[in-house]
Protein backbone atom coordinates (compact mmCIF):
# COMPACT_ATOMS: atom_id res chain seq x y z
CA UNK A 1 95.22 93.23 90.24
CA UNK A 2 96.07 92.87 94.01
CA UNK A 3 100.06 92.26 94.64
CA UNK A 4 101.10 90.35 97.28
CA UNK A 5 105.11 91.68 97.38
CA UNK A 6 105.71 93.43 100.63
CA UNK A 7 108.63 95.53 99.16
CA UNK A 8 108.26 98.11 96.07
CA UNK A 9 111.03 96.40 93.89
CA UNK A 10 108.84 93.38 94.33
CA UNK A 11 105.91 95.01 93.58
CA UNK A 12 107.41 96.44 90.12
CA UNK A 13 108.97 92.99 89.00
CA UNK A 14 106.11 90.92 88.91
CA UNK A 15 104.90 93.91 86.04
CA UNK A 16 105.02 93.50 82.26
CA UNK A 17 108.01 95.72 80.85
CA UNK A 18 105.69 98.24 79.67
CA UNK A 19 103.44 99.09 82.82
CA UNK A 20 106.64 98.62 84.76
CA UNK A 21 107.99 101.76 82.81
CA UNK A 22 105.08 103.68 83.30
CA UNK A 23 104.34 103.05 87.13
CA UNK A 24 108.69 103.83 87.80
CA UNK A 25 108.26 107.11 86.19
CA UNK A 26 105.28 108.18 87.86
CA UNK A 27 106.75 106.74 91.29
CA UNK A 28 109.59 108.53 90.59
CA UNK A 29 108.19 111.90 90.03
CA UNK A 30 106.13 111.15 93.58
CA UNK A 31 109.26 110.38 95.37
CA UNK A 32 111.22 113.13 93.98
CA UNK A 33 108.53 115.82 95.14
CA UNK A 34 107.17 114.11 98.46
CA UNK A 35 107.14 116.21 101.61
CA UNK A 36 109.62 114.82 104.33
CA UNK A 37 107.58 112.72 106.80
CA UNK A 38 105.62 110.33 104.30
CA UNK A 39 106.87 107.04 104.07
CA UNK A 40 107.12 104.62 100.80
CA UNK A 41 105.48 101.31 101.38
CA UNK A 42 103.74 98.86 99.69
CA UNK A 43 100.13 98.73 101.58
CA UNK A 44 96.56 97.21 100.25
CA UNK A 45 98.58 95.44 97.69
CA UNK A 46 99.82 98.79 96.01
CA UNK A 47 102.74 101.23 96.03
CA UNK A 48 101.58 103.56 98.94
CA UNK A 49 103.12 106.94 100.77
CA UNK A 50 101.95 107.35 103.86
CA UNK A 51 102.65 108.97 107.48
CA UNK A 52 104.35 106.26 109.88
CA UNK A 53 102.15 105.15 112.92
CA UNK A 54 104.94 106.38 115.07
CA UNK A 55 104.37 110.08 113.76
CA UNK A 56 100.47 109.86 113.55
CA UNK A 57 98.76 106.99 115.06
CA UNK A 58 95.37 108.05 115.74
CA UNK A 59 94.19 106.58 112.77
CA UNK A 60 90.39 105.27 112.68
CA UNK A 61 91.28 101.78 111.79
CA UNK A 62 95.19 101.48 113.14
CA UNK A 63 97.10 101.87 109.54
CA UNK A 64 99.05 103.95 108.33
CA UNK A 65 97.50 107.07 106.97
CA UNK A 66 98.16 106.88 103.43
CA UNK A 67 98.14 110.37 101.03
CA UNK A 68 98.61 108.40 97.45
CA UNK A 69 99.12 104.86 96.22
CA UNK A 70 99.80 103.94 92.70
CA UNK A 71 98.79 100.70 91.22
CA UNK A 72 98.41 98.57 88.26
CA UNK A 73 94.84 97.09 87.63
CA UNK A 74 93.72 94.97 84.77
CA UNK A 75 92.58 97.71 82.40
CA UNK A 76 94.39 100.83 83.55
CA UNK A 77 97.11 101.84 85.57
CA UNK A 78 95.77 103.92 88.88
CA UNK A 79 97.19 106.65 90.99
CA UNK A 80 94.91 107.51 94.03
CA UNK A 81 95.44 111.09 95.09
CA UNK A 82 93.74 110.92 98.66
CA UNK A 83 95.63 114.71 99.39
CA UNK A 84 93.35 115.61 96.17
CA UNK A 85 90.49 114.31 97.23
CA UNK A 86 90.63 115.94 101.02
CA UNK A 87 91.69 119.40 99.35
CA UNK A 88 88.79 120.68 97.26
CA UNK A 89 90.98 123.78 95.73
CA UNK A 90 93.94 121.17 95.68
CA UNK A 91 91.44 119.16 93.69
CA UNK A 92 90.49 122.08 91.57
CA UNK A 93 93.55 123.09 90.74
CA UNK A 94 94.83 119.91 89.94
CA UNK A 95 91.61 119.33 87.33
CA UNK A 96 92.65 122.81 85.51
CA UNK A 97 96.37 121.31 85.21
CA UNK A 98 95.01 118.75 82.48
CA UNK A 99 92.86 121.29 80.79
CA UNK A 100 96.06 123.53 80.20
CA UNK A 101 97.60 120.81 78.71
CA UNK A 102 94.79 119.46 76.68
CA UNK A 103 94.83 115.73 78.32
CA UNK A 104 91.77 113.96 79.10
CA UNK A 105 91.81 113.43 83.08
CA UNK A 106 89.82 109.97 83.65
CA UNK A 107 89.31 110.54 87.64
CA UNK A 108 86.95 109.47 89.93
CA UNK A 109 87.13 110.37 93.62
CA UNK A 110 90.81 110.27 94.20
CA UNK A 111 91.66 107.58 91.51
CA UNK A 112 93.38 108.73 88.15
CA UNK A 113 93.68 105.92 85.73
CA UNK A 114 95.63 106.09 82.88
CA UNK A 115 96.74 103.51 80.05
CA UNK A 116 99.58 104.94 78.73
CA UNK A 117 102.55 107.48 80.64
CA UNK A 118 101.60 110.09 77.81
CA UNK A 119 98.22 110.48 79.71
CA UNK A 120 99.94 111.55 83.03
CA UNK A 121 101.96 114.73 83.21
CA UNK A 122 104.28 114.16 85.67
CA UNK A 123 105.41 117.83 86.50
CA UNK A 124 101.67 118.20 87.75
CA UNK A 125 102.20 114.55 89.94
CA UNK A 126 105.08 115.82 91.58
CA UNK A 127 103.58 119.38 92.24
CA UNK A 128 100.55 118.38 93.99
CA UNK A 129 102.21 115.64 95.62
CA UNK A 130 104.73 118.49 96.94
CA UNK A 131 101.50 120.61 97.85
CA UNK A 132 100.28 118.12 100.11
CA UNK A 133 102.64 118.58 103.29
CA UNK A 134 101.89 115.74 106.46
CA UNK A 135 100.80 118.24 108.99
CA UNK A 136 98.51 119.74 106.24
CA UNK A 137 96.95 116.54 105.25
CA UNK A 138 96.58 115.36 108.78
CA UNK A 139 94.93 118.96 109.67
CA UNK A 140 92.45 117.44 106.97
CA UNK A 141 91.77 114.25 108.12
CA UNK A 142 90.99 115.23 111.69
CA UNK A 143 88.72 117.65 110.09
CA UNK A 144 86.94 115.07 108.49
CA UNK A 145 87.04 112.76 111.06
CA UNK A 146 85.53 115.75 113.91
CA UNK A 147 82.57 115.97 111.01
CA UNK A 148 81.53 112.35 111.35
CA UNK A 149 78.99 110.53 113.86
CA UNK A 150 81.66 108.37 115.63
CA UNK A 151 84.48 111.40 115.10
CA UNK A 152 81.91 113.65 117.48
């Protein structure tokens, strides 16, 4: 479900009262944990954090390099952990996190989806969130980018 607001309190009052909790808590527990230098937008219709084009603009395609987004979709709720993803022990960790706790993590590349707030521990948002500092995650991207055809 693609949002067309442009500003975050936009973006959570066009949701139902119940995903609208949800999504503020676990945007909360992002924002209260985020490294200084990300920015909190509202990009590809979704809540994003990201590092400003005036800090890093060598971005492959000229937007803002985002680290997580949070979203609702139809079915699920989504929060896209693209620090995660880059970070294989980041990613690791993260996975073990649920197992402690006994939830079920429903994640696919960088996407955890979740119905319900209950299925999201939010000390374990805001501590990988806090793990993933700018210079670190842009150390990983150029990485990435250096391993590609047209990053050669």
């Amino acid at each position: 479900m693609r949002s067309d607001a442009s500003l975050v309190e936009e973006y959570l009052d066009e949701l139902p009262p119940e995903r609208r909790e949800a999504i503020s808590a676990v945007r909360d527990a992002v924002n209260e944990h985020l490294p200084e230098g990300y920015d909190e937008v509202v990009a590809y219709g979704m809540i994003s954090w990201v590092i400003p084009l005036e800090d890093y603009p060598e971005t492959y395609n000229g937007e803002p390099l985002g680290v997580a987004a949070l979203a609702s979709q139809k079915n699920y709720m989504s929060l896209y952990l693209m620090g995660v993803y880059a970070d294989e022990g980041l990613e690791d960790w993260f996975r073990q996190q649920y197992d402690v706790r006994g939830l079920k993590l429903d994640m696919g590349k960088s996407c955890v989806r979740f119905k319900r707030l209950d299925q999201v521990p939010l000390d374990v948002i805001g501590e990988v969130i806090s793990r993933v500092p700018p210079d670190a995650y842009i150390a990983h991207y150029e990485a990435a980018r250096a391993a590609t055809a047209k990053g050669r």
